[in-house]
N, C-alpha and C. Protein backbone atom coordinates (compact mmCIF):
# COMPACT_ATOMS: atom_id res chain seq x y z
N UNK A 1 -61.50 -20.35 39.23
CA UNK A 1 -60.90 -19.05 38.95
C UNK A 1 -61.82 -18.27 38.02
N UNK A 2 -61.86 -16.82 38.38
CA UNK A 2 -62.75 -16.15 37.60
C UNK A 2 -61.62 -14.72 36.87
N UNK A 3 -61.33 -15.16 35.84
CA UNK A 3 -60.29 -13.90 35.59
C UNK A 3 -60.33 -13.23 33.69
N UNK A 4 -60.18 -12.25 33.63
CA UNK A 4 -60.22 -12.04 32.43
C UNK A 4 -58.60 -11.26 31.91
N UNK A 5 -57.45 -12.14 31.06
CA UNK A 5 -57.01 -11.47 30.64
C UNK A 5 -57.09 -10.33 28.81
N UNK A 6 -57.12 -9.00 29.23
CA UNK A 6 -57.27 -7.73 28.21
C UNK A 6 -56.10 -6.98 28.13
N UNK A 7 -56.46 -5.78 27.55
CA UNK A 7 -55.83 -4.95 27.00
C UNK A 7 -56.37 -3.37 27.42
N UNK A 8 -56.15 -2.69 28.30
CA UNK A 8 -56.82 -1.35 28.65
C UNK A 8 -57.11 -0.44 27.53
N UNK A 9 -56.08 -0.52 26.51
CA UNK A 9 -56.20 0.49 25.31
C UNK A 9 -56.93 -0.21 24.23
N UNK A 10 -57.15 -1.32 24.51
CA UNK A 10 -58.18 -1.66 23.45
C UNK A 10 -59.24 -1.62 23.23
N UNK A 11 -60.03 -0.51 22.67
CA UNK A 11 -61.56 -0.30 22.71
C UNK A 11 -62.27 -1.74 22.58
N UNK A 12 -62.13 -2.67 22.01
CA UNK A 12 -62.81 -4.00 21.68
C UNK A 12 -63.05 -4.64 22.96
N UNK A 13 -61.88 -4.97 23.85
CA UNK A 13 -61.80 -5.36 25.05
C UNK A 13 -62.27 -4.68 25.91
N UNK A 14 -62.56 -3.46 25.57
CA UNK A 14 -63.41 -2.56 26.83
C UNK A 14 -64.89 -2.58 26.51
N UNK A 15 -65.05 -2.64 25.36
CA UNK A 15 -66.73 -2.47 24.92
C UNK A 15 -66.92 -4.23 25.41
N UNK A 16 -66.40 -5.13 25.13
CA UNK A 16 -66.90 -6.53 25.51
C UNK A 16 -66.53 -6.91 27.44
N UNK A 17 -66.06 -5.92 27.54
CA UNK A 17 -66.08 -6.37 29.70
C UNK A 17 -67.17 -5.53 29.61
N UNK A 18 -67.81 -4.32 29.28
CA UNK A 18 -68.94 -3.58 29.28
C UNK A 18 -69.96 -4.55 29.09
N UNK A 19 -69.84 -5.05 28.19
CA UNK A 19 -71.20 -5.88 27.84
C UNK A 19 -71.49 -6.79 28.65
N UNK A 20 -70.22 -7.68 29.15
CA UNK A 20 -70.27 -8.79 29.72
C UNK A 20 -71.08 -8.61 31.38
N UNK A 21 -71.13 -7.19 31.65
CA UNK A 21 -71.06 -6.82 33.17
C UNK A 21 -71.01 -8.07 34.18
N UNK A 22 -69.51 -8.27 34.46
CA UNK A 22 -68.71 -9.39 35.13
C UNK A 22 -69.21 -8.91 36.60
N UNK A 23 -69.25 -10.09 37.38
CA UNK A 23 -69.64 -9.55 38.88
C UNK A 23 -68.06 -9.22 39.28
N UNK A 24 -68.56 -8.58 40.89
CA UNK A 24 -67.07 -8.44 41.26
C UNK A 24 -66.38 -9.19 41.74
N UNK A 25 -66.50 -10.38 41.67
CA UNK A 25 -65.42 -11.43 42.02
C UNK A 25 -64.34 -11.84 40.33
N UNK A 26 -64.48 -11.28 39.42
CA UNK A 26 -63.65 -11.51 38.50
C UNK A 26 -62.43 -10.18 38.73
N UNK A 27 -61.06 -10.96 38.59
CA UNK A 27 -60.30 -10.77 38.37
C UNK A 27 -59.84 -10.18 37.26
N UNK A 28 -59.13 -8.74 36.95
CA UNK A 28 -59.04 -7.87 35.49
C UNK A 28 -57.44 -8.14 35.85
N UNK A 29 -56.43 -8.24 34.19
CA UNK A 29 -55.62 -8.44 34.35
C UNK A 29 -55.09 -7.80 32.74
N UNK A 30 -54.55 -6.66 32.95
CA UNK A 30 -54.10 -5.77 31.90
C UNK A 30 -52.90 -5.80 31.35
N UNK A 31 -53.13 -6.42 30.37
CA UNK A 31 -51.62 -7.52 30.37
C UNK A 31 -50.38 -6.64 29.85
N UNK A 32 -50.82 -5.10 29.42
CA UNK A 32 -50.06 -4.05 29.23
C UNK A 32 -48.82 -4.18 30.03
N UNK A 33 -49.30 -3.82 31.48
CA UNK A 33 -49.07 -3.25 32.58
C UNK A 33 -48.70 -4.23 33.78
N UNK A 34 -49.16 -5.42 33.05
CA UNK A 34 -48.91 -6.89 34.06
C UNK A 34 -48.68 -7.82 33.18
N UNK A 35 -47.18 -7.83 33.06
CA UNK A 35 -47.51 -9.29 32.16
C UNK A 35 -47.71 -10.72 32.70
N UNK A 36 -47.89 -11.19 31.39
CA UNK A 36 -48.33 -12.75 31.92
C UNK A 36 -47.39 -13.71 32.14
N UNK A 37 -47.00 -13.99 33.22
CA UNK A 37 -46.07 -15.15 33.40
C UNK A 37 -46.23 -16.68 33.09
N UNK A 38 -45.66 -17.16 33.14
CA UNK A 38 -44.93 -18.46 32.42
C UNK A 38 -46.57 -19.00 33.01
N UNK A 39 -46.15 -19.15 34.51
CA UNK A 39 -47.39 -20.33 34.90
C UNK A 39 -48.83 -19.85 34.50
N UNK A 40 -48.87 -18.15 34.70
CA UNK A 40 -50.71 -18.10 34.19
C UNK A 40 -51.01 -18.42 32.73
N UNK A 41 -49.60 -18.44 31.37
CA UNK A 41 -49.70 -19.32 30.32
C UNK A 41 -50.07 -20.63 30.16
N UNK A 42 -49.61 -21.40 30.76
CA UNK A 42 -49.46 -22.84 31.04
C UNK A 42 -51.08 -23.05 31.92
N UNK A 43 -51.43 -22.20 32.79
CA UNK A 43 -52.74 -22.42 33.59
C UNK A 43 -53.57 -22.39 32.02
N UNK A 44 -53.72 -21.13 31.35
CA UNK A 44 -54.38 -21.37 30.17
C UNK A 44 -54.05 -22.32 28.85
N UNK A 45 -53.19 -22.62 28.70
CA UNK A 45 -53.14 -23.62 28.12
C UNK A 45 -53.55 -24.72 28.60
N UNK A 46 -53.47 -25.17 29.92
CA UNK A 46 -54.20 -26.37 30.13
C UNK A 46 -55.32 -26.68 29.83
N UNK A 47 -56.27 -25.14 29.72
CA UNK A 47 -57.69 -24.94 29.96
C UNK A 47 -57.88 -25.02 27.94
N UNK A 48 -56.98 -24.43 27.21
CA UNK A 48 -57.28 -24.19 25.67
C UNK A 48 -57.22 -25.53 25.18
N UNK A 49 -55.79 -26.17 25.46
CA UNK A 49 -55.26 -27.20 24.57
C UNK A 49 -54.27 -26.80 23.85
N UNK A 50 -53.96 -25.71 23.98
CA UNK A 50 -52.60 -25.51 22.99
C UNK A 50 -52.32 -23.73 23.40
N UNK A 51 -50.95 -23.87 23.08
CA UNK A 51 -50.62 -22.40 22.95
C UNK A 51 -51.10 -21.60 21.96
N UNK A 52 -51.13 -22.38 20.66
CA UNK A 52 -51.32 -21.99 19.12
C UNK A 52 -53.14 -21.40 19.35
N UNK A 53 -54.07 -21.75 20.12
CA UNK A 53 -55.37 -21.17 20.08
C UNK A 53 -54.79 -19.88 20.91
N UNK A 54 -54.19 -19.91 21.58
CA UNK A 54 -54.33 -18.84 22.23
C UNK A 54 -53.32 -17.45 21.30
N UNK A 55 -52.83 -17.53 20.45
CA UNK A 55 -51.86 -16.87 19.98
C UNK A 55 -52.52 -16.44 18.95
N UNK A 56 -52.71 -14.63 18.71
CA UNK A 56 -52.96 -14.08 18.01
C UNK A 56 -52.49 -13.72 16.48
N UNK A 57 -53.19 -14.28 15.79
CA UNK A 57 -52.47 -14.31 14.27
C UNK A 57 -52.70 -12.82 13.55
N UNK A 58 -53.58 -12.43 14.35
CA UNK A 58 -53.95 -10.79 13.17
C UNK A 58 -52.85 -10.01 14.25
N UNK A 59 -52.45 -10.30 14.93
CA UNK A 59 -51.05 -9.34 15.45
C UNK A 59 -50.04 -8.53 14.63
N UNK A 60 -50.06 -7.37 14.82
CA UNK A 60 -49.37 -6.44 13.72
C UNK A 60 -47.65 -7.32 13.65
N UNK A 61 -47.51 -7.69 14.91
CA UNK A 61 -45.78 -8.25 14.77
C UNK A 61 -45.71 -9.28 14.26
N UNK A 62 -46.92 -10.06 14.55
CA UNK A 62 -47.13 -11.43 13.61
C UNK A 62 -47.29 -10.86 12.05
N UNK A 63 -47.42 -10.20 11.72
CA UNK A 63 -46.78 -9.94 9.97
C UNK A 63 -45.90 -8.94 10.52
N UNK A 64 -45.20 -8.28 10.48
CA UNK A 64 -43.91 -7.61 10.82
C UNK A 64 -42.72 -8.37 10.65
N UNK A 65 -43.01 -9.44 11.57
CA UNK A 65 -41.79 -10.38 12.16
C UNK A 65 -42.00 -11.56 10.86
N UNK A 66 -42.88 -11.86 10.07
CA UNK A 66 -43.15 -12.59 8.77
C UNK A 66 -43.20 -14.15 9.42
N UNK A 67 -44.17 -14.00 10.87
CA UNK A 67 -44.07 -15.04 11.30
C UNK A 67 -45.26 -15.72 10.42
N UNK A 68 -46.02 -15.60 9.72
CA UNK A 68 -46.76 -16.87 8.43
C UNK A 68 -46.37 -17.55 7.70
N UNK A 69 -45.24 -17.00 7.47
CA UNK A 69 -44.42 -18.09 6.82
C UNK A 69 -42.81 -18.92 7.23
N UNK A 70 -43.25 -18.88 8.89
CA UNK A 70 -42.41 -19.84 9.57
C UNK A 70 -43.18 -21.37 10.23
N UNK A 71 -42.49 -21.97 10.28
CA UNK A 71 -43.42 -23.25 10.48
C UNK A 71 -43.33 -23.25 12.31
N UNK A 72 -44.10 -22.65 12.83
CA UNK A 72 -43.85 -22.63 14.41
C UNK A 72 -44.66 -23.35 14.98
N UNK A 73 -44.00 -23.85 16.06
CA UNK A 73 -44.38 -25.07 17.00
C UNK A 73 -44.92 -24.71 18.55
N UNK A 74 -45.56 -25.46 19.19
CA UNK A 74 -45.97 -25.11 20.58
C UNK A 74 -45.19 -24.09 20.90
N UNK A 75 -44.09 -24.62 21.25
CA UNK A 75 -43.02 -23.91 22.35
C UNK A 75 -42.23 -22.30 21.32
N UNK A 76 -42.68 -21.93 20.48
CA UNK A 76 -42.86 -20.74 19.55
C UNK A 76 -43.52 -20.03 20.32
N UNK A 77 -44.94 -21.03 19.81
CA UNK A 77 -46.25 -20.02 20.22
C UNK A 77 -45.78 -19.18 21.82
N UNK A 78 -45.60 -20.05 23.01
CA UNK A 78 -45.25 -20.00 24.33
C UNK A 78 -44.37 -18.80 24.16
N UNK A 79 -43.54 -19.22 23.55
CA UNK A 79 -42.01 -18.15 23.59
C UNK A 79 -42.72 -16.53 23.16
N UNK A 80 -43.43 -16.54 22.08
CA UNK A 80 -43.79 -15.34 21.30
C UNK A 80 -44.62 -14.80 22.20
N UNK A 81 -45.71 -15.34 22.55
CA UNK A 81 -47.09 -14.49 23.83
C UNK A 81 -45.66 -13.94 24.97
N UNK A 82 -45.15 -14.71 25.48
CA UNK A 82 -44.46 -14.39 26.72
C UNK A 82 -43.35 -13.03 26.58
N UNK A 83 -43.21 -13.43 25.10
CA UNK A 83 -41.94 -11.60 24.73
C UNK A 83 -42.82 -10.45 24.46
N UNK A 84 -44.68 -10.78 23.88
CA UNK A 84 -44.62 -9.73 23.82
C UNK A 84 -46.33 -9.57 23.67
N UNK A 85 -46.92 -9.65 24.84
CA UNK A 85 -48.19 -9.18 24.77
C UNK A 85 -49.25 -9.23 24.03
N UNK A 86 -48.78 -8.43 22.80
CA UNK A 86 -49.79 -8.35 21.29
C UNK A 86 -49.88 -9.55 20.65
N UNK A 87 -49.47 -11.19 20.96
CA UNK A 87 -49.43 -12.23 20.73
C UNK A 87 -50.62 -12.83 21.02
N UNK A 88 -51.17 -12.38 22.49
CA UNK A 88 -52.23 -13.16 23.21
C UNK A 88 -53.30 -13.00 22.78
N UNK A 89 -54.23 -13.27 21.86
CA UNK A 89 -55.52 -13.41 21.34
C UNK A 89 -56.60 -12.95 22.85
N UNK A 90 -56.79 -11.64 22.80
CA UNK A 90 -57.35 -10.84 23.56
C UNK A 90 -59.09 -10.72 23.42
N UNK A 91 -60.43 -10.75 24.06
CA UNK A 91 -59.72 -11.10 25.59
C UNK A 91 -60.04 -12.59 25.78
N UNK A 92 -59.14 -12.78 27.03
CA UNK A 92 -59.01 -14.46 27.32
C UNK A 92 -60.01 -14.29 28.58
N UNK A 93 -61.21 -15.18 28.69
CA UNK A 93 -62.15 -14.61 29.40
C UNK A 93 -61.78 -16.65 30.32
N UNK A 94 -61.79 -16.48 31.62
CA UNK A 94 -61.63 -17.89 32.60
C UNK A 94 -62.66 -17.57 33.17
N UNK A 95 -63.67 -18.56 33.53
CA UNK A 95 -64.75 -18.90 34.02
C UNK A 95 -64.72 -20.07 34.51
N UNK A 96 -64.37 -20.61 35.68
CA UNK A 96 -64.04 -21.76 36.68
C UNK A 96 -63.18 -22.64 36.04
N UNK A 97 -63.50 -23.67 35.19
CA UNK A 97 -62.53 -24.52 33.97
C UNK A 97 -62.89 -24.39 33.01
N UNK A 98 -63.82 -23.23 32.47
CA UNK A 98 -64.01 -22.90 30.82
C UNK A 98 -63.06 -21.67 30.36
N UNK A 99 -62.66 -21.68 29.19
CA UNK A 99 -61.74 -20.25 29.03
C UNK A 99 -62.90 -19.90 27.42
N UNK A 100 -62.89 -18.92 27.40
CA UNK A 100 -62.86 -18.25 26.37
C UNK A 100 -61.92 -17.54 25.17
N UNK A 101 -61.64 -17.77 24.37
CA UNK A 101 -60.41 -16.79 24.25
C UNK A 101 -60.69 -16.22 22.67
N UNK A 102 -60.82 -14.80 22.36
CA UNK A 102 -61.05 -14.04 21.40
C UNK A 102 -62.25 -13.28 21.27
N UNK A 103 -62.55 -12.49 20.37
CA UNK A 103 -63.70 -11.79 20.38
C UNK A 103 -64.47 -11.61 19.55
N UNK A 104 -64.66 -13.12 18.83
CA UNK A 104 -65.76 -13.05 18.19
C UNK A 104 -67.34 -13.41 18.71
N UNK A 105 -68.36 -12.88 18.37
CA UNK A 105 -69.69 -12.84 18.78
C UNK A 105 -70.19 -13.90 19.38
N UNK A 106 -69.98 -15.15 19.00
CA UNK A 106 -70.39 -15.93 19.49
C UNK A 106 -69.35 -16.69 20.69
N UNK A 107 -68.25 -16.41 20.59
CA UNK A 107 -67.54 -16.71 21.94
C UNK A 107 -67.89 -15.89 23.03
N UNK A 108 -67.98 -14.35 22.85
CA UNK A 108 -68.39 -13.58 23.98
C UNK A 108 -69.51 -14.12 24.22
N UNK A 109 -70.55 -14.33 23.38
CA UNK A 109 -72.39 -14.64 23.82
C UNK A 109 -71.47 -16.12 25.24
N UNK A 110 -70.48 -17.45 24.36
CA UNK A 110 -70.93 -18.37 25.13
C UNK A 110 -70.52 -17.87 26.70
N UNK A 111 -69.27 -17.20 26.59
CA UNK A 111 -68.72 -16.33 28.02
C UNK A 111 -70.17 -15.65 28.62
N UNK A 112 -70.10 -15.03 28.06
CA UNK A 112 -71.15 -14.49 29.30
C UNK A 112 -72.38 -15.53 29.47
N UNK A 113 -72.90 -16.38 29.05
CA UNK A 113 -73.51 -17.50 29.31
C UNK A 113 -72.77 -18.25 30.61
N UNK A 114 -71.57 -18.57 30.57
CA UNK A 114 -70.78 -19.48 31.46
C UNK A 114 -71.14 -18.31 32.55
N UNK A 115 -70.32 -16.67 32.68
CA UNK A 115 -70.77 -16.22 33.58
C UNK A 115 -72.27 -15.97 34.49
N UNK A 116 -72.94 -15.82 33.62
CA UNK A 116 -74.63 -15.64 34.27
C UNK A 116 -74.88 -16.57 34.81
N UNK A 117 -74.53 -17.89 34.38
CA UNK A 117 -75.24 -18.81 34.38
C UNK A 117 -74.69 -19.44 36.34
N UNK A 118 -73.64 -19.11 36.84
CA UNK A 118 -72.83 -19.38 38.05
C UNK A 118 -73.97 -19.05 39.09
């Protein structure tokens, strides 16, 4: 599977699919506008190891909701991405059985490595 889940309004996520210039067999999935269901969670989690990597901690609702100082467990993490988008540590870049997930410099460098390299 070649798929990237983003965010359309997020300049970060748009300047890093820019950079990445993905061929056209990757899959864009704007999780705005499409959310992510149960199983494409669980597909990435298989690929992360946990819900908790994939779950965005600098999320404005993740301090809103004063979720830092709750002691949350897998099936949290699961529950929280699935109600509400701004959870998912953006972007989640799938490259056959490698995932990527976030946007720091050196995760995008190894992503687009996994991609070129196909």
């Amino acid at each position: 599977m070649k798929k990237v889940y983003y965010l359309k309004t997020c300049n970060t996520c748009l300047r890093i699919l820019k950079e990445l210039n993905l061929p056209s067999d990757f899959i864009l999935q704007d999780i705005k506008t499409e959310e992510i269901t149960s199983k494409q969670l669980d597909e990435m989690k298989a690929l992360s190891g946990s819900y908790e990597t994939l779950f965005s901690k600098r999320s404005k609702l993740y301090k809103e909701m004063d979720l830092k100082n709750q002691d949350l467990e897998e099936r949290d993490y699961k529950h929280y991405i699935l109600e509400h988008y701004t959870f998912l540590s953006r972007p989640v870049i799938i490259v056959n059985d490698a995932i990527f997930i976030g946007n720091s410099k050196k995760t995008v460098a190894l992503a687009s490595k996994a991609i070129h390299s196909n």
